[in-house]
Protein backbone atom coordinates (compact mmCIF):
# COMPACT_ATOMS: atom_id res chain seq x y z
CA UNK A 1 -88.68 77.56 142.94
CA UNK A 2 -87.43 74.10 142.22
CA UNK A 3 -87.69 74.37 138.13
CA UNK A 4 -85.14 77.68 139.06
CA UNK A 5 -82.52 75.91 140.87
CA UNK A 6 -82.60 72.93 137.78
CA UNK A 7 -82.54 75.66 135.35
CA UNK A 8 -79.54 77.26 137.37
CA UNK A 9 -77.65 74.19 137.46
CA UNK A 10 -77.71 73.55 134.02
CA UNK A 11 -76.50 76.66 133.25
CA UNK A 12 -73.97 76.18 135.71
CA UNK A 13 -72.81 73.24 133.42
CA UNK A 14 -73.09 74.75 130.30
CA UNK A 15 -70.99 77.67 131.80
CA UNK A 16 -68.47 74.81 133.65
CA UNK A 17 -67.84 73.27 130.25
CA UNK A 18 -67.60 76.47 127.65
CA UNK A 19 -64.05 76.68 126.75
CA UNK A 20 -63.75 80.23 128.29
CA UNK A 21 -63.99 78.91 131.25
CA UNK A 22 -61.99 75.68 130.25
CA UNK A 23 -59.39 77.48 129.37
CA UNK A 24 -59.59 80.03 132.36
CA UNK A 25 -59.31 76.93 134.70
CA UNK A 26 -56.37 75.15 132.80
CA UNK A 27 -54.16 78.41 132.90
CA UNK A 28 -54.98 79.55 136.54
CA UNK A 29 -54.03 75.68 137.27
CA UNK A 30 -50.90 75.97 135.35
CA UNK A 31 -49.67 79.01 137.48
CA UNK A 32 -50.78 77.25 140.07
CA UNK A 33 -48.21 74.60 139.59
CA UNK A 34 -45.40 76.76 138.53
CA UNK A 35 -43.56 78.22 141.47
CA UNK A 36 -41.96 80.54 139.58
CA UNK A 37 -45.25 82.38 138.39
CA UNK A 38 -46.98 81.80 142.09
CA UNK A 39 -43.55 83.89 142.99
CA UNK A 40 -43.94 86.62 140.40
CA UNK A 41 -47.78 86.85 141.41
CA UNK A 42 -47.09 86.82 145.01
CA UNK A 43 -44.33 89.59 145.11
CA UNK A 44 -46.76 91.61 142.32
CA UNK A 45 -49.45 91.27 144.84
CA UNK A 46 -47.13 92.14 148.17
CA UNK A 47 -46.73 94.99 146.90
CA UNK A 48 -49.82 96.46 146.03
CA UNK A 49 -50.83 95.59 149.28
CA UNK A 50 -48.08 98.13 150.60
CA UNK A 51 -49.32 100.45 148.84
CA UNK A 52 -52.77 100.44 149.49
CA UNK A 53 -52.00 100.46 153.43
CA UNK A 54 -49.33 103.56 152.80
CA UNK A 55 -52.65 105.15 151.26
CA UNK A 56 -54.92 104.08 153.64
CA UNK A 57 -52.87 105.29 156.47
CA UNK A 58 -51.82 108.88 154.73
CA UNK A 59 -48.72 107.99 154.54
CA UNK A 60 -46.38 108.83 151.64
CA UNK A 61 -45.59 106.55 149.15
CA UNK A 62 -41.73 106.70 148.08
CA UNK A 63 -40.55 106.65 145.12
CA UNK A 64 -38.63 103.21 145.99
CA UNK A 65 -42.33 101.73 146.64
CA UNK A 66 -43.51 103.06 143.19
CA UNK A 67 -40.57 101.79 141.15
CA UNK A 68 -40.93 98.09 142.85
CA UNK A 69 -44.66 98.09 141.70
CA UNK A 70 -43.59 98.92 138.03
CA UNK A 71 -40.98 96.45 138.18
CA UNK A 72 -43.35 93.83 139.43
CA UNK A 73 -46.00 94.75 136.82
CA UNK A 74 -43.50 94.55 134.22
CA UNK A 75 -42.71 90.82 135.47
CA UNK A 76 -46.24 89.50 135.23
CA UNK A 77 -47.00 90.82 131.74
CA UNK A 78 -43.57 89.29 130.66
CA UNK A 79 -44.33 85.90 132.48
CA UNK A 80 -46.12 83.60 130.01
CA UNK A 81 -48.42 82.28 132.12
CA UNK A 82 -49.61 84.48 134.00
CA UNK A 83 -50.31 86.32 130.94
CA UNK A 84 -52.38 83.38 129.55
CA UNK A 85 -54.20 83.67 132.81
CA UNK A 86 -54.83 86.65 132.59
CA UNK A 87 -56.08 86.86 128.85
CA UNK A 88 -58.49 84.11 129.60
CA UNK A 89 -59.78 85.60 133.24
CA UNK A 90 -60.83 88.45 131.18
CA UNK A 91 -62.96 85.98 128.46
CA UNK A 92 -63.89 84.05 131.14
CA UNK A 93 -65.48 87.52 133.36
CA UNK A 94 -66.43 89.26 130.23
CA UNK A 95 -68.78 85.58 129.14
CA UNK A 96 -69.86 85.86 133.12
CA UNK A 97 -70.92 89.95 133.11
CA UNK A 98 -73.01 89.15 129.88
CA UNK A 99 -74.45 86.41 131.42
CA UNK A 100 -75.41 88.58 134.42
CA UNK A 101 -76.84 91.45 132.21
CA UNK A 102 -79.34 89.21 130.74
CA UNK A 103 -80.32 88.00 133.38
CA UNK A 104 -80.75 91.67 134.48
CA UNK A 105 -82.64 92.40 131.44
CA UNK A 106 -85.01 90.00 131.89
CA UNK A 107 -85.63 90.70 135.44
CA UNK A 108 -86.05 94.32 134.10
CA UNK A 109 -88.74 93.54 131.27
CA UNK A 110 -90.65 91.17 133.64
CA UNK A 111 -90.87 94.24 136.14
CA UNK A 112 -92.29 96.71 132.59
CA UNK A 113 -95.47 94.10 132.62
């Protein structure tokens, strides 16, 4: 079991230093810092969140609550950063579920023997 943890930590590095995930880390730390984005983010998330518990509890969602949520996705696609963010998120899970398939495939193909 040993050579599979070694084996997993250096893919671990090779993943920790690709630039999809270089660049993943440098934007997510850039919104991080910006208080202004964290803002946008925050309020974009808030407001899912009421959403989800208006459906979760049957409750009707107003037409007040659905205009907020369409004004706060329209903020983070126009916010610079957090559009860099998420642009590389999506390389960075898209290199991560292709690493997970082959693994799967292999798993899969060891099981056909």
């Amino acid at each position: 079991m040993q050579d599979i943890i070694e084996h997993a930590r250096q893919l671990g590095k090779k993943i920790a230093s690709h630039p999809r995930t270089v660049e993943f880390l440098n934007a997510a730390r850039s919104v991080a810092e910006d208080s202004e984005a964290q803002g946008v983010l925050k309020a974009y998330q808030d407001q899912i969140e009421k959403i989800r518990g208006l459906e979760s509890s049957g409750k009707a969602i107003e037409p007040e609550d659905k205009h907020k949520l369409v004004d706060s996705e329209a903020k983070v696609a126009g916010h610079d950063k957090l559009k860099l963010m998420m642009k590389h998120q999506a390389d960075y899970l898209e290199m991560m579920n292709r690493v997970n398939q082959a693994m799967d495939e292999a798993i899969q193909e060891n099981e056909k023997k």
